[in-house]
N, C-alpha and C. Protein backbone atom coordinates (compact mmCIF):
# COMPACT_ATOMS: atom_id res chain seq x y z
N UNK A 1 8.86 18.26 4.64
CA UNK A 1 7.56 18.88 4.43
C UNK A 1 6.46 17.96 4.95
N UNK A 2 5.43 18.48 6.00
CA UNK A 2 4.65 17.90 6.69
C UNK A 2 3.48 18.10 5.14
N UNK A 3 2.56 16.86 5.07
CA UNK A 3 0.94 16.58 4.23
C UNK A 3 0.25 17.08 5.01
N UNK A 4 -0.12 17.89 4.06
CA UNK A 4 -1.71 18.81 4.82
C UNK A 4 -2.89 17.83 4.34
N UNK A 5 -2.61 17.14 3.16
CA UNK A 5 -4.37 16.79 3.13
C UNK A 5 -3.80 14.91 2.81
N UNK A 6 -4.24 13.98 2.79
CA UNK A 6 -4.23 12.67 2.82
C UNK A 6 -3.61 12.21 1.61
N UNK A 7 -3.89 12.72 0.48
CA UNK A 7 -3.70 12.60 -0.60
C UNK A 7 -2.28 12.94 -0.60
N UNK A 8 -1.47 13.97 -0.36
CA UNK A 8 -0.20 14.61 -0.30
C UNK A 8 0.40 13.38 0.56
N UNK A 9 0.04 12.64 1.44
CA UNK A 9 1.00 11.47 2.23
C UNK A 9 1.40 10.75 1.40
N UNK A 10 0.10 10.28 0.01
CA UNK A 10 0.27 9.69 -0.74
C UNK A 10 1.14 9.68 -1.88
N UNK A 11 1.15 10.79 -1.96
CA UNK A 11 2.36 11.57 -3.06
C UNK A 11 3.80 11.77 -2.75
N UNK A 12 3.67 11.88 -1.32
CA UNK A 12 5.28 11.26 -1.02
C UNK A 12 5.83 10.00 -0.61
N UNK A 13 4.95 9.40 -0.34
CA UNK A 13 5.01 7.82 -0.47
C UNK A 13 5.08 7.22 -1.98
N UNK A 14 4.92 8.01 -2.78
CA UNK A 14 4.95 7.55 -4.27
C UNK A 14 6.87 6.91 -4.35
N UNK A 15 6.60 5.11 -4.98
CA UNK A 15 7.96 4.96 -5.00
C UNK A 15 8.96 4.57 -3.92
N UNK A 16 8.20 4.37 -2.85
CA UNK A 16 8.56 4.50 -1.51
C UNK A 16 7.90 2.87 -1.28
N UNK A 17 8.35 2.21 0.05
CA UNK A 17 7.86 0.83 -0.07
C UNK A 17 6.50 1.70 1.31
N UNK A 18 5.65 0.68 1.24
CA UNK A 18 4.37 1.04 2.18
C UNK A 18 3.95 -0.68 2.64
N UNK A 19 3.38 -0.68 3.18
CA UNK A 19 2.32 -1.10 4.02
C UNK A 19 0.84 -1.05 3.77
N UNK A 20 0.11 -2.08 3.37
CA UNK A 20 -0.77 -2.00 2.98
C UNK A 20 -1.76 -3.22 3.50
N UNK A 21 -2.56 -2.84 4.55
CA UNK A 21 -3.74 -3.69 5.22
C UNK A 21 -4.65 -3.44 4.91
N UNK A 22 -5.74 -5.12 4.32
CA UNK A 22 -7.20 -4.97 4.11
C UNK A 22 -8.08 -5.35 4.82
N UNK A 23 -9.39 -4.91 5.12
CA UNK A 23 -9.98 -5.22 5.92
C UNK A 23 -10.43 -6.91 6.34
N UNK A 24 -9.80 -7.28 5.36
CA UNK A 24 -9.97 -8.78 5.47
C UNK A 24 -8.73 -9.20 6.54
N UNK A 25 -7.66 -8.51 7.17
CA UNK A 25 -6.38 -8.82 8.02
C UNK A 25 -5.53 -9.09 6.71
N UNK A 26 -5.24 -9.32 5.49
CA UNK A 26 -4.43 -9.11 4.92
C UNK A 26 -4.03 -8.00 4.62
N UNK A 27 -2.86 -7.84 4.75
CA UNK A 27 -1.43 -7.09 4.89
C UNK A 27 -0.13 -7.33 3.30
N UNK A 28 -0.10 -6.59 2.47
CA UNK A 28 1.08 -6.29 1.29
C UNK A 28 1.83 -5.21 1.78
N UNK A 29 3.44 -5.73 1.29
CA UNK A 29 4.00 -4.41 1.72
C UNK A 29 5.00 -4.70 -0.10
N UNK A 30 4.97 -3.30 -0.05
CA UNK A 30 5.22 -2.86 -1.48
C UNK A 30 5.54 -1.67 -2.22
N UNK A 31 6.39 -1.32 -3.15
CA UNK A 31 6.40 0.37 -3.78
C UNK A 31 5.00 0.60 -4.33
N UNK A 32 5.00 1.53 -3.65
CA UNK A 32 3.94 2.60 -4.05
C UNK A 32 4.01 3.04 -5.14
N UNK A 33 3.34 2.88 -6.30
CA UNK A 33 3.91 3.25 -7.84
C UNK A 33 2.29 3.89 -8.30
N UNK A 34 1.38 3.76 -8.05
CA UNK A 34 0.39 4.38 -8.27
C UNK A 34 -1.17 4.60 -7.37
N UNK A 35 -1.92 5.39 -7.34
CA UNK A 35 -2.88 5.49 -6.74
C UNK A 35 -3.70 6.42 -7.20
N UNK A 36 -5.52 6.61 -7.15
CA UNK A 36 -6.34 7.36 -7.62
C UNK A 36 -6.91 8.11 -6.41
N UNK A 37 -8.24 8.94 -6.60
CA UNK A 37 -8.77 9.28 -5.64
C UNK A 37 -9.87 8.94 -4.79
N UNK A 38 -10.10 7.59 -5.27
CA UNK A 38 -10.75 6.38 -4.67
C UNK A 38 -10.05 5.49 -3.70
N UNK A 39 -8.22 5.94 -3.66
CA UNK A 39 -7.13 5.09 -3.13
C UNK A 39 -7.31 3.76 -3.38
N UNK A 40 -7.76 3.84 -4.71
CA UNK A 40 -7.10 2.66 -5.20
C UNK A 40 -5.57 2.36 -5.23
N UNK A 41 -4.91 1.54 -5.13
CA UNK A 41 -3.37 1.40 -5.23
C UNK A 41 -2.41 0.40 -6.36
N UNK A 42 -1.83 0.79 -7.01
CA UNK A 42 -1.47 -0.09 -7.34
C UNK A 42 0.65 -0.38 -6.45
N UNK A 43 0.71 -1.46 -6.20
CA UNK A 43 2.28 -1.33 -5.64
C UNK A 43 3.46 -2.50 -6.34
N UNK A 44 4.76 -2.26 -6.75
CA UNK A 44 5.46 -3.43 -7.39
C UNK A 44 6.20 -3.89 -6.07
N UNK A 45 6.66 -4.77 -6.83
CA UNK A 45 7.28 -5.89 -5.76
C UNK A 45 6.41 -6.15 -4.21
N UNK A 46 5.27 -6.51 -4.55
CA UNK A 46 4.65 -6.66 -3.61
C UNK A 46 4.87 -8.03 -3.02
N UNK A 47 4.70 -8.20 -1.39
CA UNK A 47 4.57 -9.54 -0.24
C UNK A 47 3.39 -9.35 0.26
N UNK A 48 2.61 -10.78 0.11
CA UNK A 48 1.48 -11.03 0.88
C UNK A 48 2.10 -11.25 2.40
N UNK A 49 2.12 -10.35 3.30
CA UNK A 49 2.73 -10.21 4.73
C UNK A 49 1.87 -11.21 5.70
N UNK A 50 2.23 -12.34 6.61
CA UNK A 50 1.73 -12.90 7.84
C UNK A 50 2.33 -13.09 9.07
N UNK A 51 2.43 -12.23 9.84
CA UNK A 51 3.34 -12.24 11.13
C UNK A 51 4.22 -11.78 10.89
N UNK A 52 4.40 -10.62 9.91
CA UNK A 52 5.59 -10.51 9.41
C UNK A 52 6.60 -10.76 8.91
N UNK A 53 6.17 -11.68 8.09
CA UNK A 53 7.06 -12.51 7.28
C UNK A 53 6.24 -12.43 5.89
N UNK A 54 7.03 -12.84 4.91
CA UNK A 54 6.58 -12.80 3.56
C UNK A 54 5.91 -14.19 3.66
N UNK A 55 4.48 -14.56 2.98
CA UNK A 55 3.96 -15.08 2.83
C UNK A 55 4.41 -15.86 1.68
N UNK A 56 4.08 -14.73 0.58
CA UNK A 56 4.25 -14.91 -0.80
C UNK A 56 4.42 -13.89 -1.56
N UNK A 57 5.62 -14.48 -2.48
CA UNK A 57 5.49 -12.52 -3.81
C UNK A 57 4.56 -12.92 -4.40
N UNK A 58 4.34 -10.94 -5.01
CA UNK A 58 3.41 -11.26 -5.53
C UNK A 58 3.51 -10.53 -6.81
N UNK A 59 4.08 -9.49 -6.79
CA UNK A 59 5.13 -8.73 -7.89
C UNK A 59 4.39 -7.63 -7.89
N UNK A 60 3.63 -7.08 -9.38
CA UNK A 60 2.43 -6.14 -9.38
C UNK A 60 1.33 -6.30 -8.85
N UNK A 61 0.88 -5.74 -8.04
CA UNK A 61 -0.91 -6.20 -7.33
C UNK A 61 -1.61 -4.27 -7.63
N UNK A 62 -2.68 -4.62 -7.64
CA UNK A 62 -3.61 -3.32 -7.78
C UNK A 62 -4.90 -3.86 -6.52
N UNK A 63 -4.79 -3.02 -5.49
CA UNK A 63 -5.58 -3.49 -4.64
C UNK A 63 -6.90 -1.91 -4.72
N UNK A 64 -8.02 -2.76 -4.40
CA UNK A 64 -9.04 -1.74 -4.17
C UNK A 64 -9.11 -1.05 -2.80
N UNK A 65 -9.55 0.65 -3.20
CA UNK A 65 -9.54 1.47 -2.16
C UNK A 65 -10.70 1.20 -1.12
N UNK A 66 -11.69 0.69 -1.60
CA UNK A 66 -12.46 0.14 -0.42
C UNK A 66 -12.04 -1.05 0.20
N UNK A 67 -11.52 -1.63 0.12
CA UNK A 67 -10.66 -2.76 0.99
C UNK A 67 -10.02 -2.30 2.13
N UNK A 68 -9.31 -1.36 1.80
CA UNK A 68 -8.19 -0.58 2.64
C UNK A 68 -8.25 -0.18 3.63
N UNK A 69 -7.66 -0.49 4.77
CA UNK A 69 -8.09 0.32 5.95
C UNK A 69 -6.89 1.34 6.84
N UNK A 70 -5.42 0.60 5.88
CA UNK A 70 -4.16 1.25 6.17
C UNK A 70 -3.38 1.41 5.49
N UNK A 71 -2.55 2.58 5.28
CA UNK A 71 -1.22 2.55 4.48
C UNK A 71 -0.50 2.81 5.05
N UNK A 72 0.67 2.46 5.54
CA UNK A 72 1.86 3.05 6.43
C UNK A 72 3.22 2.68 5.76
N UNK A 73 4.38 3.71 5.96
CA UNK A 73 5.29 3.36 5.61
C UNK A 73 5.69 1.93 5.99
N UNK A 74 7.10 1.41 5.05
CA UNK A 74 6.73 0.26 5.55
C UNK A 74 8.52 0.06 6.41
């Protein structure tokens, strides 16, 4: 099933590991375990990502939706 609206990407990404870049060039990749309609996020087992490599765990993180500039599978 193709997402018609942005929010629905989000809902099947629920639980799912993602990709998550802030406008600062930091990059978490992590399960998708929650999100609002501000896209706020929260994700478990999260990695602070650099070159693609794990930086650092980080476990639970709740990142703000204005930060955000990407979510992609991961």
């Amino acid at each position: 099933m193709e997402a018609s609206r942005p929010l629905d990407m989000l809902n099947e990404s629920r639980n799912k590991r993602v990709m998550v870049e802030l406008k600062n060039g930091k990059q978490y990749v992590g399960t998708l375990r929650a999100f609002d309609i501000h896209i706020n996020v929260v994700l478990a087992n999260a990695d602070e990502m650099q070159d693609n490599e794990s930086k650092r765990k980080m476990g639970s993180v709740f990142l703000r939706g204005d930060t955000i500039i990407l979510i992609s599978p991961a």
